[in-house]
Protein backbone atom coordinates (compact mmCIF):
# COMPACT_ATOMS: atom_id res chain seq x y z
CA UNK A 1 91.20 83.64 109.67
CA UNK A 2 91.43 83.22 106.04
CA UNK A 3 93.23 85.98 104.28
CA UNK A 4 92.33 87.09 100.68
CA UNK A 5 93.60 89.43 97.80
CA UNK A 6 92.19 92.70 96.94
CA UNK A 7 93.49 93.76 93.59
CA UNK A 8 93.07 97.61 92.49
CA UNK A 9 93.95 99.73 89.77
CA UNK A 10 95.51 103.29 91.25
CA UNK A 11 97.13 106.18 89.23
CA UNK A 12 100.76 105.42 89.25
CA UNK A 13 101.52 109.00 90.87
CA UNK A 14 98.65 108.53 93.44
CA UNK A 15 100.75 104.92 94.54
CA UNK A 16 103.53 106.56 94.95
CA UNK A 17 102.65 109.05 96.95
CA UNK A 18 100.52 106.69 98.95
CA UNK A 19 103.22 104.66 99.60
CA UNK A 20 105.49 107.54 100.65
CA UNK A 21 102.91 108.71 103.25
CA UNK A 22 102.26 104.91 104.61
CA UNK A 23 105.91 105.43 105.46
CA UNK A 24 106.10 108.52 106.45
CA UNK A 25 103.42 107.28 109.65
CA UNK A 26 105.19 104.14 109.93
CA UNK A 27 102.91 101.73 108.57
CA UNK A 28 103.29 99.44 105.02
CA UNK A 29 100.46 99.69 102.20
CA UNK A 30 98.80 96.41 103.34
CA UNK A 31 98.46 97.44 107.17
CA UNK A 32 96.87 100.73 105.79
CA UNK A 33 94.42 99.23 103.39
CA UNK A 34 93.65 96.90 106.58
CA UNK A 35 92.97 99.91 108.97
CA UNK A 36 90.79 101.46 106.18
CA UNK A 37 88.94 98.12 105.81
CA UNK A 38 88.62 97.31 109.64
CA UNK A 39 87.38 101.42 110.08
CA UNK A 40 84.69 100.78 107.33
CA UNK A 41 82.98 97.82 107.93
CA UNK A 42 83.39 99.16 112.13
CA UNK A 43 81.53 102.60 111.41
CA UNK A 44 79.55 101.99 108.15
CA UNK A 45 80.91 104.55 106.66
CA UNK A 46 84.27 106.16 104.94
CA UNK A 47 86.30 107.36 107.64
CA UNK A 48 88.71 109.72 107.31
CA UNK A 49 91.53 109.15 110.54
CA UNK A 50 94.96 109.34 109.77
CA UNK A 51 97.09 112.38 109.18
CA UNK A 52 100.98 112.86 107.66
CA UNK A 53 102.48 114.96 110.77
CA UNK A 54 102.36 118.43 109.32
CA UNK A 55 104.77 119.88 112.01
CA UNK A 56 107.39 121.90 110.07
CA UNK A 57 110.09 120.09 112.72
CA UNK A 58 109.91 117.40 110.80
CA UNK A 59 110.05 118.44 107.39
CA UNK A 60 113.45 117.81 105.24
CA UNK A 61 114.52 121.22 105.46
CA UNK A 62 114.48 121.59 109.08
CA UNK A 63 115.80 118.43 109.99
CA UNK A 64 118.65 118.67 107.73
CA UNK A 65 119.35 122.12 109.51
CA UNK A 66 118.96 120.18 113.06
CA UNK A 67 121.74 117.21 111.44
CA UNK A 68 123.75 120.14 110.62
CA UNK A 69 123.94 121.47 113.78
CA UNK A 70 124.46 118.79 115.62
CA UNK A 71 127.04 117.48 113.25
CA UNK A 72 128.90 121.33 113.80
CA UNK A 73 128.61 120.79 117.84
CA UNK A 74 130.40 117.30 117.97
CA UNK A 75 132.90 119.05 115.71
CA UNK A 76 133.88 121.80 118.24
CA UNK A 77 131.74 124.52 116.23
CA UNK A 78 129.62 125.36 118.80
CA UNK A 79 129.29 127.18 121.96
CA UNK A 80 128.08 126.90 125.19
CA UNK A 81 126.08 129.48 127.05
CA UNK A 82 123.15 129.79 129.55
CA UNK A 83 119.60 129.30 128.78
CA UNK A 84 118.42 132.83 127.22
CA UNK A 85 114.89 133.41 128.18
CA UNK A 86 112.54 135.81 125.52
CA UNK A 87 111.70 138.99 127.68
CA UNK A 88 107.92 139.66 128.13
């Protein structure tokens, strides 16, 4: 398989951020483009098929608070107890 060069012109802004949600599903810009391609010419038409996880879990805030925490426990700070269970 030959492989070829697609050149594009993209607002600055819009790269970055494109490139910062490639990452943020694992994958590099030219795997991405790829997929796109591949889905394209596969459904004749423009697909629309991968999502940035939107589960707060993983947002910066949270898992700072979850580093935190677990940073505080191998310290000492913390405190074991049983398993409370909500009440219905």
């Amino acid at each position: 398989m030959a492989v070829s060069t697609i050149i594009a012109r993209v607002d600055e802004d819009d790269k970055r951020n494109f490139i910062e949600l490639c990452n943020s599903v694992g994958l590099n810009v030219s795997s991405a483009i790829n997929i796109f391609i591949k889905a394209v010419l596969r459904e004749k038409h423009i697909p629309s098929m991968i999502m940035q996880n939107s589960d707060p879990f993983y947002s910066p805030e949270n898992q700072a608070y979850v580093l935190k925490s677990v940073r505080e426990l191998r310290e000492g700070k913390g405190h074991a107890h049983e398993l409370i269970e909500p009440e219905d």
